[in-house]
PDB file of N, CA and C in Angstrom:
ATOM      1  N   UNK A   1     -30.803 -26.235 -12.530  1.00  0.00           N
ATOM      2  CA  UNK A   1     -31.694 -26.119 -11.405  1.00  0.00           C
ATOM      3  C   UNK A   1     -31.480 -27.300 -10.473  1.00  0.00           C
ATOM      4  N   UNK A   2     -31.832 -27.375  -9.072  1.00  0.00           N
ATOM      5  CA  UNK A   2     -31.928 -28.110  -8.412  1.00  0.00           C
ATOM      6  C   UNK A   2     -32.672 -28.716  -7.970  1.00  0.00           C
ATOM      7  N   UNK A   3     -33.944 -28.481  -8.484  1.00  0.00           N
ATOM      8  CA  UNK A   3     -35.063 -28.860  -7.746  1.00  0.00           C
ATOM      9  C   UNK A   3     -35.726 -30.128  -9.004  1.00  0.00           C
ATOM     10  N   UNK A   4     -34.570 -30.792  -9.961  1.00  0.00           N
ATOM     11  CA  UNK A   4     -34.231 -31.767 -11.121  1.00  0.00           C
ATOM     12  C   UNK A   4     -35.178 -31.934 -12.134  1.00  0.00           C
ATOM     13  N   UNK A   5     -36.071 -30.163 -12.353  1.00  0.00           N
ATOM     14  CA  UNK A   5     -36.747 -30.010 -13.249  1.00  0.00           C
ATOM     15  C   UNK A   5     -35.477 -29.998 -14.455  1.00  0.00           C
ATOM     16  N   UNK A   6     -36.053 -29.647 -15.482  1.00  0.00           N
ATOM     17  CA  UNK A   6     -35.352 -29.867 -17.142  1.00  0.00           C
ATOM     18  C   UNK A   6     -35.651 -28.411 -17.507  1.00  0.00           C
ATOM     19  N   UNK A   7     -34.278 -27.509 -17.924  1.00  0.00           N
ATOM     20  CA  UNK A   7     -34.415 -26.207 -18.348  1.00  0.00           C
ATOM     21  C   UNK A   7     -34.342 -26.156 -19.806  1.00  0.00           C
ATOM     22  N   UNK A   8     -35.541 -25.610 -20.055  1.00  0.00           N
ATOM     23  CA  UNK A   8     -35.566 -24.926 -21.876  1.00  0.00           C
ATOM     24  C   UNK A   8     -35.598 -23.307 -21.687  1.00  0.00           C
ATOM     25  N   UNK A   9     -34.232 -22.602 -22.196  1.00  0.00           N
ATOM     26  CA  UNK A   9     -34.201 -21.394 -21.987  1.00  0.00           C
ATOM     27  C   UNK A   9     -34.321 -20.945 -23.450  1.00  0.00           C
ATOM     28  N   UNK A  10     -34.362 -21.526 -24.458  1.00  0.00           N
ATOM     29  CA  UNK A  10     -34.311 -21.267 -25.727  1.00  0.00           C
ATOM     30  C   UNK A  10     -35.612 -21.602 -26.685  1.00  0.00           C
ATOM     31  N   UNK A  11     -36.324 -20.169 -27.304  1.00  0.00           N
ATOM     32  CA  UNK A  11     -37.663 -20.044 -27.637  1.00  0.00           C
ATOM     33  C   UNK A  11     -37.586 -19.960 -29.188  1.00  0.00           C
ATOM     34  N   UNK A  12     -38.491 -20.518 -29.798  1.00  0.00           N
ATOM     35  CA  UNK A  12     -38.744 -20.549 -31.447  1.00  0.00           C
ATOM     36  C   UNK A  12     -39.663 -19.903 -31.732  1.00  0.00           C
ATOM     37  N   UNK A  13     -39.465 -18.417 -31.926  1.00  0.00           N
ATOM     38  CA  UNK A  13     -40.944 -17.749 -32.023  1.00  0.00           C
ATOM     39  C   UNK A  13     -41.444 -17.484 -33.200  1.00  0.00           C
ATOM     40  N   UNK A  14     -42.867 -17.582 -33.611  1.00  0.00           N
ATOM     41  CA  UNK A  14     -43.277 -17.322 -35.353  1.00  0.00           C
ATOM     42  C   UNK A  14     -43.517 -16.067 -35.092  1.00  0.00           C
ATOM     43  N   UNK A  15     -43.918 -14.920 -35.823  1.00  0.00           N
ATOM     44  CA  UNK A  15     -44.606 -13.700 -36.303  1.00  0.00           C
ATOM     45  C   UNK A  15     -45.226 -14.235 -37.294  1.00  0.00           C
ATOM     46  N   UNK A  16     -47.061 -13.859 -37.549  1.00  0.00           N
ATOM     47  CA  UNK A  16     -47.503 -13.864 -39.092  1.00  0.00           C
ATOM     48  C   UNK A  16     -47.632 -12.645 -39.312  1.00  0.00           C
ATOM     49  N   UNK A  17     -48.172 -12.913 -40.827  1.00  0.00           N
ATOM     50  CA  UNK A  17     -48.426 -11.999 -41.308  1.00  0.00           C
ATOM     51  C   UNK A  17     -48.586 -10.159 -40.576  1.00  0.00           C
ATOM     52  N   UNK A  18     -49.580 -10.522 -39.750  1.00  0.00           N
ATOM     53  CA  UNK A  18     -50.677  -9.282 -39.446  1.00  0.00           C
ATOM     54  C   UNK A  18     -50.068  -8.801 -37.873  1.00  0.00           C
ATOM     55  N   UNK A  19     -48.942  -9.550 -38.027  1.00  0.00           N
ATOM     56  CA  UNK A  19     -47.757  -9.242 -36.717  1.00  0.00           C
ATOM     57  C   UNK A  19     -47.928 -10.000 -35.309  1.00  0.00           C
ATOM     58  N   UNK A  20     -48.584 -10.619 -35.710  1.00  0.00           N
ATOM     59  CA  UNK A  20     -49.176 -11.799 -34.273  1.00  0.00           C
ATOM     60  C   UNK A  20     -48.209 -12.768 -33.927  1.00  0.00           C
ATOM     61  N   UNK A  21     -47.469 -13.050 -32.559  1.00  0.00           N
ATOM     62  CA  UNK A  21     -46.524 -13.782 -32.125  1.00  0.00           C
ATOM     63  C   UNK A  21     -46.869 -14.819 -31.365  1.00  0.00           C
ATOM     64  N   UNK A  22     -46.509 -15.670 -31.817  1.00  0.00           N
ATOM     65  CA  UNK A  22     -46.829 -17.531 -31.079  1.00  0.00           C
ATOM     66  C   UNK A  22     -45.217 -17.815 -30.694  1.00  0.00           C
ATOM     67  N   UNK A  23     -45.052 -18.720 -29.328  1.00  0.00           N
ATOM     68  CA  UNK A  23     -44.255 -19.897 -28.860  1.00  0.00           C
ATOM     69  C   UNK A  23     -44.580 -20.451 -30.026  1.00  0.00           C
ATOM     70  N   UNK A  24     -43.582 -21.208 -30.657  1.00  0.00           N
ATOM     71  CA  UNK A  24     -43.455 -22.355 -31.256  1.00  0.00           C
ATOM     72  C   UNK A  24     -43.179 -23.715 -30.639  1.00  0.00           C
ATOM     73  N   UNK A  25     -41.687 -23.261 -29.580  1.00  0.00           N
ATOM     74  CA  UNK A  25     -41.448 -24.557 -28.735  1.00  0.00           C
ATOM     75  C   UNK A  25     -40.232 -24.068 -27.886  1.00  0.00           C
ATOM     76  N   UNK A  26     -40.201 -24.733 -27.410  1.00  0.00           N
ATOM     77  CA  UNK A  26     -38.661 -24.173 -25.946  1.00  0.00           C
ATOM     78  C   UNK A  26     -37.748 -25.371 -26.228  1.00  0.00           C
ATOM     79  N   UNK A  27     -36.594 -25.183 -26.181  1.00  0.00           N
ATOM     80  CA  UNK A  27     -35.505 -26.039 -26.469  1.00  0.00           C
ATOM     81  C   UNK A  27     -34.125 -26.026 -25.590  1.00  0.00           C
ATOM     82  N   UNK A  28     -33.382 -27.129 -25.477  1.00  0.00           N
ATOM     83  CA  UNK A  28     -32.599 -26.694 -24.691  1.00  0.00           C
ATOM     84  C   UNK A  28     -31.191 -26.036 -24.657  1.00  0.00           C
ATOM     85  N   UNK A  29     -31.217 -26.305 -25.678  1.00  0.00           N
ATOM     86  CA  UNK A  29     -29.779 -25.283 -26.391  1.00  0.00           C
ATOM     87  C   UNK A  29     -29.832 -24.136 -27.749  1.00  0.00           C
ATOM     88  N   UNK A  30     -29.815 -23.766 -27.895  1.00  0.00           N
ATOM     89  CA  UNK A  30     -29.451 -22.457 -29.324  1.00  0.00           C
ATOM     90  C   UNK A  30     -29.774 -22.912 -30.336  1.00  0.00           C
ATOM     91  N   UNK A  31     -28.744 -24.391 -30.349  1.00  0.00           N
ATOM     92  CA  UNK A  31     -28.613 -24.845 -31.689  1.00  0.00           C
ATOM     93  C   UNK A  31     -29.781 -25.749 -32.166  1.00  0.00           C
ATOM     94  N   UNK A  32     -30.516 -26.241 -31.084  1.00  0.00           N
ATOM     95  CA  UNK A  32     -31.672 -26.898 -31.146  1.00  0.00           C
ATOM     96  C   UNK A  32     -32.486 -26.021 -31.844  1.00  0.00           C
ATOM     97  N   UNK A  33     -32.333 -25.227 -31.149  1.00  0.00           N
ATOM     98  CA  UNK A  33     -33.579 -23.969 -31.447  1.00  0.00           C
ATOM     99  C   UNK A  33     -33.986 -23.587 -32.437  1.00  0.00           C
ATOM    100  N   UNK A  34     -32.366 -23.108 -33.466  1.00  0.00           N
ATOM    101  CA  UNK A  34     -32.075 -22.189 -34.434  1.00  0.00           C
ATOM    102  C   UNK A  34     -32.172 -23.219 -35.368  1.00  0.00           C
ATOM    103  N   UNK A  35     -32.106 -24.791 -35.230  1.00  0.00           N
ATOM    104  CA  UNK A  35     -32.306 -25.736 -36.087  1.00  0.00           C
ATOM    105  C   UNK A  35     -33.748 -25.726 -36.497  1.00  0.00           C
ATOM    106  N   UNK A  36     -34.583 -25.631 -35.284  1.00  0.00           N
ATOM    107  CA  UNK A  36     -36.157 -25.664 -35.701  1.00  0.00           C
ATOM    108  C   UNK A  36     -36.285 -24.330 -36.599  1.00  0.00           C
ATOM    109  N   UNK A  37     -35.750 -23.420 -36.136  1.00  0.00           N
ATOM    110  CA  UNK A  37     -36.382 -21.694 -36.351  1.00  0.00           C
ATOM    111  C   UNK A  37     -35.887 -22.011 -38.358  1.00  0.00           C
ATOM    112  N   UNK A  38     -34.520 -22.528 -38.435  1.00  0.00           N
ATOM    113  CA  UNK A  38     -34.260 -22.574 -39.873  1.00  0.00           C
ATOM    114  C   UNK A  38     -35.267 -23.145 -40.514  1.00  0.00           C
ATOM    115  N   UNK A  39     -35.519 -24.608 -40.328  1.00  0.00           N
ATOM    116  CA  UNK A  39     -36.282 -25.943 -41.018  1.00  0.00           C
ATOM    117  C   UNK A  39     -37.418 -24.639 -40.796  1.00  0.00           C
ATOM    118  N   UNK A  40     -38.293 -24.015 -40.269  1.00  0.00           N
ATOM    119  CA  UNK A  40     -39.573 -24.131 -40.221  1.00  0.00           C
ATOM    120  C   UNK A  40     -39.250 -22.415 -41.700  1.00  0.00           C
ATOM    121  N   UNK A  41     -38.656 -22.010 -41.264  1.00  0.00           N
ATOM    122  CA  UNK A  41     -38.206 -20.737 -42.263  1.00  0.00           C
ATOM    123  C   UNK A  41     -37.968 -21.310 -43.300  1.00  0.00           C
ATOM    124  N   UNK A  42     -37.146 -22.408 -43.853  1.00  0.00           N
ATOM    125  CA  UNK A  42     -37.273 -22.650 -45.315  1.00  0.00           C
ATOM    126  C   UNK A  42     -38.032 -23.316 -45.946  1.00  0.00           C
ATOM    127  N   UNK A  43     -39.236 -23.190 -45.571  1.00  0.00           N
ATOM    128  CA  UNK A  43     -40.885 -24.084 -45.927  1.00  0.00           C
ATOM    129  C   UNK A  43     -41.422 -22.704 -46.856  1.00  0.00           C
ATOM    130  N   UNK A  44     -40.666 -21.637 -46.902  1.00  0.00           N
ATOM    131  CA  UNK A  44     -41.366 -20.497 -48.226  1.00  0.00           C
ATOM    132  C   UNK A  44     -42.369 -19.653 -47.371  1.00  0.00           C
ATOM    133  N   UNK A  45     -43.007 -19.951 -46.391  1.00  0.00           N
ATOM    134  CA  UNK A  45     -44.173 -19.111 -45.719  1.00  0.00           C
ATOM    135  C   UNK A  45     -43.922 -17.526 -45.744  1.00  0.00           C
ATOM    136  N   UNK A  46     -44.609 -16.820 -45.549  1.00  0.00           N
ATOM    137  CA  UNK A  46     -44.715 -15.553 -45.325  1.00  0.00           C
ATOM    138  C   UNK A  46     -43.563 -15.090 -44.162  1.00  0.00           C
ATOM    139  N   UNK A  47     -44.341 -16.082 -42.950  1.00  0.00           N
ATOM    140  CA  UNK A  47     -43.417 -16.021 -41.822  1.00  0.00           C
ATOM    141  C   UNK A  47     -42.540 -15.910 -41.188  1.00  0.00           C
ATOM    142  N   UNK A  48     -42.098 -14.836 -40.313  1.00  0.00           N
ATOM    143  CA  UNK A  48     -40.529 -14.836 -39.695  1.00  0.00           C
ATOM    144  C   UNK A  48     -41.010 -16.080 -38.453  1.00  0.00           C
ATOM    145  N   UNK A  49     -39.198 -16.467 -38.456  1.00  0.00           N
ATOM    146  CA  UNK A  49     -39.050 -17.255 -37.458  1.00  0.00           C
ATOM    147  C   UNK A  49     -37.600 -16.999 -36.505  1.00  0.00           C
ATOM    148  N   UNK A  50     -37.616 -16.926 -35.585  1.00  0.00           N
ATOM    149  CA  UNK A  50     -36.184 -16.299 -34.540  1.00  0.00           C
ATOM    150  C   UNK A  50     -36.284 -17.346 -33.533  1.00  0.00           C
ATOM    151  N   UNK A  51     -34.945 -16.961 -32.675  1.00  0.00           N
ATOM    152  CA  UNK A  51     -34.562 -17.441 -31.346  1.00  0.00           C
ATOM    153  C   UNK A  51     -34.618 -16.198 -30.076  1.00  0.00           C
ATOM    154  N   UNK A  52     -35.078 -16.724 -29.402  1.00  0.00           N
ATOM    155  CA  UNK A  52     -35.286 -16.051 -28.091  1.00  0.00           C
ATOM    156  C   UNK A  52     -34.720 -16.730 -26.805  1.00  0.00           C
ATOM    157  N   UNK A  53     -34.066 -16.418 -25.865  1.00  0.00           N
ATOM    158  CA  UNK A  53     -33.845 -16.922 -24.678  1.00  0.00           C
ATOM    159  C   UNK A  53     -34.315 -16.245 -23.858  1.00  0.00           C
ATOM    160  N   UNK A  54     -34.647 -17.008 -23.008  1.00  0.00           N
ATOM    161  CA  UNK A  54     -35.404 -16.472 -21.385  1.00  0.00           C
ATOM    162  C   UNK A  54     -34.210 -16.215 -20.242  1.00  0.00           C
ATOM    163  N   UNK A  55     -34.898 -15.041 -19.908  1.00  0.00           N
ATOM    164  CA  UNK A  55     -33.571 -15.049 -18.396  1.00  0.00           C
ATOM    165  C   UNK A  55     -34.336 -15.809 -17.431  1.00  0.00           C
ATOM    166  N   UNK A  56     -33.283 -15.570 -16.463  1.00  0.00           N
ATOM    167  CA  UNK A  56     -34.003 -16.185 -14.640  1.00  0.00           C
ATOM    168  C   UNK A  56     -34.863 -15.079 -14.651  1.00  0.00           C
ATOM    169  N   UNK A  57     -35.078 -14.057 -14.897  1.00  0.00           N
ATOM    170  CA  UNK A  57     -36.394 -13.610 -14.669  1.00  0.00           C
ATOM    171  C   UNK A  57     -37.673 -13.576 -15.832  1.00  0.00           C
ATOM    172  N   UNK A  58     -37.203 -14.491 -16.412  1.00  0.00           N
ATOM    173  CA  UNK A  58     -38.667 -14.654 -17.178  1.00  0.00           C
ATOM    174  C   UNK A  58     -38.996 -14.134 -18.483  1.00  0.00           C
ATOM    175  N   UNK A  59     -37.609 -12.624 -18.676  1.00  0.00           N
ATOM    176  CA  UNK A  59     -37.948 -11.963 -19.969  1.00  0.00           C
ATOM    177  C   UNK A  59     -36.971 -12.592 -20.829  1.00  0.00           C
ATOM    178  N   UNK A  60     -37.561 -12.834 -22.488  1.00  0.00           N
ATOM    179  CA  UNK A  60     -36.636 -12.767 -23.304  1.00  0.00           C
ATOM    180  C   UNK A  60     -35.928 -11.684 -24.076  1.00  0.00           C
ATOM    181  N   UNK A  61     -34.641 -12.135 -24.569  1.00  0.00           N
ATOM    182  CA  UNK A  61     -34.060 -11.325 -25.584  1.00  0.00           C
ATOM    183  C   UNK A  61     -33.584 -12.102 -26.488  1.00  0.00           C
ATOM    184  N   UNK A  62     -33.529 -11.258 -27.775  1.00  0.00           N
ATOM    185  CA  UNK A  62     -33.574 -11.955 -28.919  1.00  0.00           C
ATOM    186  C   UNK A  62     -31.808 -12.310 -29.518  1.00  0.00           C
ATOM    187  N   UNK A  63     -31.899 -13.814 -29.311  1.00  0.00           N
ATOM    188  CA  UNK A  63     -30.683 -14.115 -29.666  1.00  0.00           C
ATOM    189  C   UNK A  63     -30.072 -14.369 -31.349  1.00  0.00           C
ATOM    190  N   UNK A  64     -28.816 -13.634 -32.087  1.00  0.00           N
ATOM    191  CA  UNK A  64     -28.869 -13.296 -32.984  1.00  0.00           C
ATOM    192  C   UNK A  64     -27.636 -14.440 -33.973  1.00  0.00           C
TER     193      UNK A  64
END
């Protein structure tokens, strides 16, 4: 960007149990991301944890 904000296009999302989806955190690369999404996944929880990226328009898709 130019306007010398800081881009996080890369999302750590939980699901619980009962299918309810939280942001976890925005990051700025994949590997950042998929580092949190692992560490927080091998704590045993119930919980899924993924990566998501945001487009320029705002929607994510789920990066695999």
């Amino acid at each position: 960007m130019n306007d010398g904000t800081i881009t996080l296009p890369w999302l750590v999302i939980r699901q619980d149990d009962n299918g309810n989806r939280y942001r976890v955190g925005r990051y700025a690369t994949r590997a950042e991301a998929q580092k949190i999404a692992d560490s927080l996944d091998s704590r045993g929880h119930k919980q899924l944890y993924w990566v998501e990226r945001i487009g320029q328009n705002g929607s994510t898709a789920t990066a695999n």
